[in-house]
Protein backbone atom coordinates (compact mmCIF):
# COMPACT_ATOMS: atom_id res chain seq x y z
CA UNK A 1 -0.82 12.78 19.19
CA UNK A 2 2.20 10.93 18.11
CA UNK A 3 2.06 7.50 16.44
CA UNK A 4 4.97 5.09 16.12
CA UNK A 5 4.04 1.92 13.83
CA UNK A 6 7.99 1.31 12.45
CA UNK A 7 8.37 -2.10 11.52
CA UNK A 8 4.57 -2.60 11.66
CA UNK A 9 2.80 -4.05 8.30
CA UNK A 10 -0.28 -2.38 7.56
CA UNK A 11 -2.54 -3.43 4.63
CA UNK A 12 -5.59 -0.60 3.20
CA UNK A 13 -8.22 -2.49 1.61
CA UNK A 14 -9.66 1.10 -0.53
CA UNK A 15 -6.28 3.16 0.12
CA UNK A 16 -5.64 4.93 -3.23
CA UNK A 17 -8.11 8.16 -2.27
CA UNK A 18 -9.97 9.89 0.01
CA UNK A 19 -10.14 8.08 3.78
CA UNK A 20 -8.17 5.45 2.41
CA UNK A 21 -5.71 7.96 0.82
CA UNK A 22 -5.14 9.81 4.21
CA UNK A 23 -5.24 6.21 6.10
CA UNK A 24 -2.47 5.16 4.33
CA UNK A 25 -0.26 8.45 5.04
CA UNK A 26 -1.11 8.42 8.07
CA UNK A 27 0.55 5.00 8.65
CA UNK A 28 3.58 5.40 6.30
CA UNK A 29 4.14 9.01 7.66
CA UNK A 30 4.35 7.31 10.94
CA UNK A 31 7.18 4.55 10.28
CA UNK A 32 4.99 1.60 8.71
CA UNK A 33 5.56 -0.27 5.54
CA UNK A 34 2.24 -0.37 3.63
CA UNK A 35 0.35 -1.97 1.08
CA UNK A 36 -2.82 -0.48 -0.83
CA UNK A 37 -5.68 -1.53 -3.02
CA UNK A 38 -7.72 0.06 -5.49
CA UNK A 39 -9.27 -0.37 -9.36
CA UNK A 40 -8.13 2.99 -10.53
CA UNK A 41 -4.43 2.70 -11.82
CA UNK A 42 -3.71 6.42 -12.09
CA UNK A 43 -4.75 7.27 -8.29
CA UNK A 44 -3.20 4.13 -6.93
CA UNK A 45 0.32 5.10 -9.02
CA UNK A 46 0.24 8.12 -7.75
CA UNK A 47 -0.93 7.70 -3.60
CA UNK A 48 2.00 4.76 -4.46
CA UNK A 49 4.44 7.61 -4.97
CA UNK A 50 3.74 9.30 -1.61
CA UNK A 51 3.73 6.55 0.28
CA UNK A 52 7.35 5.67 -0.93
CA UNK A 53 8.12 9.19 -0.05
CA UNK A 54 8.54 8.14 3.39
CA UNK A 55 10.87 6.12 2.96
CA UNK A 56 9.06 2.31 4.16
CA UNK A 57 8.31 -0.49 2.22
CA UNK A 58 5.26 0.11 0.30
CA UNK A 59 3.32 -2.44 -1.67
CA UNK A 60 0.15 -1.09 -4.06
CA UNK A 61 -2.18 -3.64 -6.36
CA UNK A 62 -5.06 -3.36 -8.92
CA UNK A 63 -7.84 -4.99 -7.22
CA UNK A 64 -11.38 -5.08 -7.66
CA UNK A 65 -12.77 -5.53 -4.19
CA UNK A 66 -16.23 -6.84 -5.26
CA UNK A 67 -14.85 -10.14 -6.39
CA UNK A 68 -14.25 -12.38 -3.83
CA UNK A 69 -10.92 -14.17 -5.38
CA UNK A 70 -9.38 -11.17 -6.39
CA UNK A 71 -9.88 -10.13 -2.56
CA UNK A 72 -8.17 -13.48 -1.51
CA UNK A 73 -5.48 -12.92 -4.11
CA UNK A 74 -4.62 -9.37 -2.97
CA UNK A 75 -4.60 -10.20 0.61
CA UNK A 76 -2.07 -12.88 -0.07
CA UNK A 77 0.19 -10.85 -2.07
CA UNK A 78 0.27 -7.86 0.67
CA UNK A 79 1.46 -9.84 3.10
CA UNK A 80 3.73 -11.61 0.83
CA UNK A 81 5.51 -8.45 -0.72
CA UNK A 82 5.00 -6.83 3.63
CA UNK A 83 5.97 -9.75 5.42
CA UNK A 84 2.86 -10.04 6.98
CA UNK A 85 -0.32 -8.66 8.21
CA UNK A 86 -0.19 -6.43 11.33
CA UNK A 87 -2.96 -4.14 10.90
CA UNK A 88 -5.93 -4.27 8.22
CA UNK A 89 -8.30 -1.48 7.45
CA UNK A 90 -11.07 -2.76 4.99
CA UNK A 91 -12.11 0.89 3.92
CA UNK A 92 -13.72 0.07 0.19
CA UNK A 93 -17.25 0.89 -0.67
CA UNK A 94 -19.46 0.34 -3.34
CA UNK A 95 -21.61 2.96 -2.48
CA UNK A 96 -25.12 0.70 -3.60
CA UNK A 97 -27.37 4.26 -3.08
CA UNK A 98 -30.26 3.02 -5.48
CA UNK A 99 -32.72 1.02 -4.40
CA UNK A 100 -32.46 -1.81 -6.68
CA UNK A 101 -30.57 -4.80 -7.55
CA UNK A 102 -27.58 -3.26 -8.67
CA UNK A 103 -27.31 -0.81 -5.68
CA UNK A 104 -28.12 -3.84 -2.77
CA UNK A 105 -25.17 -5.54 -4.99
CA UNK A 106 -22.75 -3.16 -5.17
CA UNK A 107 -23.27 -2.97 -1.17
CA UNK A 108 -23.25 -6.44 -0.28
CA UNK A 109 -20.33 -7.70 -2.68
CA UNK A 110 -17.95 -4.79 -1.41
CA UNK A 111 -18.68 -2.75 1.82
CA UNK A 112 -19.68 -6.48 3.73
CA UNK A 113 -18.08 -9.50 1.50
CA UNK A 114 -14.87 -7.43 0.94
CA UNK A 115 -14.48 -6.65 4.74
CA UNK A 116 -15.33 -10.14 5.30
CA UNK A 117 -13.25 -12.31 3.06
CA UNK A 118 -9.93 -9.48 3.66
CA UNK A 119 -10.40 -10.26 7.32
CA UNK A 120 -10.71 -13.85 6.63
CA UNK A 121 -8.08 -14.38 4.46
CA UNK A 122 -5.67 -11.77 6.82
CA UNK A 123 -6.40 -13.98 10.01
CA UNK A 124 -3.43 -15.96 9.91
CA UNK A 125 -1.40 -13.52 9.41
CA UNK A 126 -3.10 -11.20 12.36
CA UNK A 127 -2.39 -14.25 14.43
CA UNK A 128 1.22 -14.30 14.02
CA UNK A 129 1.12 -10.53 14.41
CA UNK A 130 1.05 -11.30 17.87
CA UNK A 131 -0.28 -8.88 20.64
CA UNK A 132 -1.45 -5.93 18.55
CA UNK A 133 -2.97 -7.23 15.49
CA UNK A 134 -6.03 -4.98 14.68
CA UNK A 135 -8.67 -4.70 12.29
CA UNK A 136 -10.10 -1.37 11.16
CA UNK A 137 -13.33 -1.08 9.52
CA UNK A 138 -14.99 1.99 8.09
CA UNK A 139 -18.38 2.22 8.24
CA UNK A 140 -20.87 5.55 8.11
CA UNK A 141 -23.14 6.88 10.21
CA UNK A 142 -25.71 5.91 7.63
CA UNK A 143 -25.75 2.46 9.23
CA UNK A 144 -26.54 4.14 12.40
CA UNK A 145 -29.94 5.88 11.92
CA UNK A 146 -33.00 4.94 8.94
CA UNK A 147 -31.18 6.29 5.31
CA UNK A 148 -34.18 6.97 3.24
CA UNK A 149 -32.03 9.01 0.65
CA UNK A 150 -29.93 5.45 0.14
CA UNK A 151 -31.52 2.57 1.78
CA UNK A 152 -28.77 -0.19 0.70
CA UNK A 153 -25.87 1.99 1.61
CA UNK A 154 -27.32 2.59 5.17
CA UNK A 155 -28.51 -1.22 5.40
CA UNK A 156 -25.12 -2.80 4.31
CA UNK A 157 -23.22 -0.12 6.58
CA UNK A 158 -25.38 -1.65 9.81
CA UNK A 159 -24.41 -5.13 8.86
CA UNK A 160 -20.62 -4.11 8.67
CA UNK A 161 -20.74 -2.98 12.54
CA UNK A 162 -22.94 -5.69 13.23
CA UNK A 163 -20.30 -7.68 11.66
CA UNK A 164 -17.19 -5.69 13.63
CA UNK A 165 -18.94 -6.70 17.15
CA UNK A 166 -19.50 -10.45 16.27
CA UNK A 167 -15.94 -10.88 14.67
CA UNK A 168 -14.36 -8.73 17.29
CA UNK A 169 -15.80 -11.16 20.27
CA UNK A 170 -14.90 -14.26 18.03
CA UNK A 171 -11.09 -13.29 17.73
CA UNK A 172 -10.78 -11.26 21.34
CA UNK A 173 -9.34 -14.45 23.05
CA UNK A 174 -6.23 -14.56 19.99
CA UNK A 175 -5.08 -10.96 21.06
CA UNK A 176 -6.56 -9.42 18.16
CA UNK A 177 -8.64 -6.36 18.11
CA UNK A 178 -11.53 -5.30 15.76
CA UNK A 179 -13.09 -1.92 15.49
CA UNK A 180 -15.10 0.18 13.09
CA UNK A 181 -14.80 3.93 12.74
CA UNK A 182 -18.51 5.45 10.99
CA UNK A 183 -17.84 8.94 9.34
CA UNK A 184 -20.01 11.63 8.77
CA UNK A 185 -19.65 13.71 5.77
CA UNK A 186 -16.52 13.99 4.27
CA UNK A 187 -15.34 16.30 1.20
CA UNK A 188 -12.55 15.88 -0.66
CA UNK A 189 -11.46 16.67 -4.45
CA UNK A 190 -13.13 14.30 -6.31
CA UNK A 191 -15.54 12.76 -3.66
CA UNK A 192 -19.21 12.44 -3.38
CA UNK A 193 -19.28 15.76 -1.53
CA UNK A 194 -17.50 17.55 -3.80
CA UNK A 195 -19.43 16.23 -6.59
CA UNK A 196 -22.84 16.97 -4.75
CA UNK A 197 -21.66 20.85 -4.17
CA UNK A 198 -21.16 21.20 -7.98
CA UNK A 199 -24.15 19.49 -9.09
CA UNK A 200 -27.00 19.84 -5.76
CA UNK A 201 -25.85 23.12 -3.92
CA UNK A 202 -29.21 22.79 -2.07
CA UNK A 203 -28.65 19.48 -1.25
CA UNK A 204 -25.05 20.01 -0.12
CA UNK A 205 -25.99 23.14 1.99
CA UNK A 206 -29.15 21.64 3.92
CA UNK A 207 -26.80 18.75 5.01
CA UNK A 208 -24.03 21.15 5.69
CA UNK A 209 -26.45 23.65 8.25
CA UNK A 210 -27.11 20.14 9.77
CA UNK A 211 -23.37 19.63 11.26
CA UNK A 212 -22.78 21.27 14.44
CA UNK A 213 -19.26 21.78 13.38
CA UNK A 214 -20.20 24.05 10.58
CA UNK A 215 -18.30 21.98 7.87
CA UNK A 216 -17.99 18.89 6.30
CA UNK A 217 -14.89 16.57 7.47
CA UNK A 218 -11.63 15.77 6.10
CA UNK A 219 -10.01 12.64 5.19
CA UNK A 220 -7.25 13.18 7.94
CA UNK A 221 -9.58 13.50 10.50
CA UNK A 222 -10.68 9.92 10.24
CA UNK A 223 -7.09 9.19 9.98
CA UNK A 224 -6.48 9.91 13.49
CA UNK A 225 -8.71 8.12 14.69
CA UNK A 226 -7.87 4.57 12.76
CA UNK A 227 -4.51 5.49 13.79
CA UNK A 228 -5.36 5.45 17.35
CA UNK A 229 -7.25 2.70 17.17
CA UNK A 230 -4.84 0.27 16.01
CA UNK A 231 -1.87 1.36 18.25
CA UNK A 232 -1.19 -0.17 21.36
CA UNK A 233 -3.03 3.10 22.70
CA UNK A 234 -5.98 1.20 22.15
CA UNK A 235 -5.62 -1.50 23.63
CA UNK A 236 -7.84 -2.01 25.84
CA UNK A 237 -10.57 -0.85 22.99
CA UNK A 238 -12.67 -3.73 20.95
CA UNK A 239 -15.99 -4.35 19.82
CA UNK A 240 -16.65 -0.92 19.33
CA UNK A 241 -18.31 1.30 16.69
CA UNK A 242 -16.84 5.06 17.04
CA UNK A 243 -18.53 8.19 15.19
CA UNK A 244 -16.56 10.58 13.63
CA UNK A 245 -19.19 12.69 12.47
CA UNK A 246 -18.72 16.48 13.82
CA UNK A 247 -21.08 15.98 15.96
CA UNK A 248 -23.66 15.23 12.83
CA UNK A 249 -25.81 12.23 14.36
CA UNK A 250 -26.76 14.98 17.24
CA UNK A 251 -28.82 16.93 15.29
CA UNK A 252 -30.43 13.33 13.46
């Protein structure tokens, strides 16, 4: 499937690795000027470099998504250093897994306040975007089914596409779209996958016999499907919460 976003200003809450790595390409590869976010400085210099290799304008900032006015801040200054907001993916994640106060905050004060106030603060730019402004969330299958293993990461994932439905029927009537993609599991060099192979084989390998597929997904495969979603292929699509799982949830 071909994608042509040239002259299209996309901003990746979480772009510097993994999902929001391949997110990121994905746009650039395919004509847009981008602008990523991310605490670590060495993996957000370097995705930085790749993205320029395509040749757009390409914007990258230190941000730490859990605090709300550093979200504000970094929303501003993508659009600023873009021109404006055309498409915004709010892909971060604080992955809370422990059941305790600093798990249920990592959750809230990242994967739902960080989706919230980016989305918030991008609106006026969406709405001069004019007819296909989008907004991308990424979610996780967690949030679709009970997570015992990592009760706030599954809880705060449900309120994030509980969140995508409500803001997408709030903003339908300004031409702008709202969607949220939930992954299954996804391994890439130094991910949660990866890191769960090297240290819980069993672990890794019960989940693993439970993917139809036979394998854990890539980064690039979610990709596609953001990709999709905010081109004008889409657009006809809003409100909705799409699995990308391998066919995972089936065997649930």
């Amino acid at each position: 499937m071909q994608f042509d976003f040239k002259g299209r200003k996309v901003t990746v809450a979480g772009g510097s690795r993994g999902i929001g790595r391949a997110i990121a390409l994905g746009f650039a590869k395919e004509g847009a000027d981008v602008s990523i976010c991310a605490r670590g400085a060495d993996t957000l210099a370097t995705t930085r470099s790749e993205l320029a290799s395509f040749g757009g304008n390409v914007h990258a900032a230190s941000c730490d998504l859990g605090d709300g006015p550093s979200v504000v801040r970094y929303i501003g200054e993508a659009a600023e250093a873009l021109g404006g907001i055309d498409v915004l993916v709010n892909n971060a994640s604080g992955f809370g897994l422990a059941d305790d106060e600093a798990g249920w905050a990592a959750g809230f004060n990242v994967d739902i306040m960080a989706a919230v106030r980016a989305s918030r603060t991008a609106m006026p730019f969406l709405e001069k975007s004019g007819a296909g402004a989008s907004i991308v969330n990424i979610s996780s299958i967690s949030g679709l089914r009970p997570a015992a293993r990592s009760v706030p990461y599954g809880a705060v994932k449900a309120a994030l596409n509980h969140y995508t439905t409500s803001l997408a029927a709030t903003v339908a009537r300004k031409g702008i779209r709202v969607n949220c993609v939930t992954p299954g599991s996804i391994e890439f060099p130094g991910g949660t996958w990866e890191q769960r192979k090297n240290e819980t084989p069993d672990f890794y390998n019960s989940v693993l016999k439970g993917i139809p597929f036979g394998r854990m997904g890539h980064p690039e495969e979610i990709a596609s499907v953001v990709l999709f979603l905010a081109s004008p292929m889409a657009s006809w699509v809003t409100g909705q919460i799409l699995s990308v799982d391998g066919g995972q949830l089936l065997n649930a």
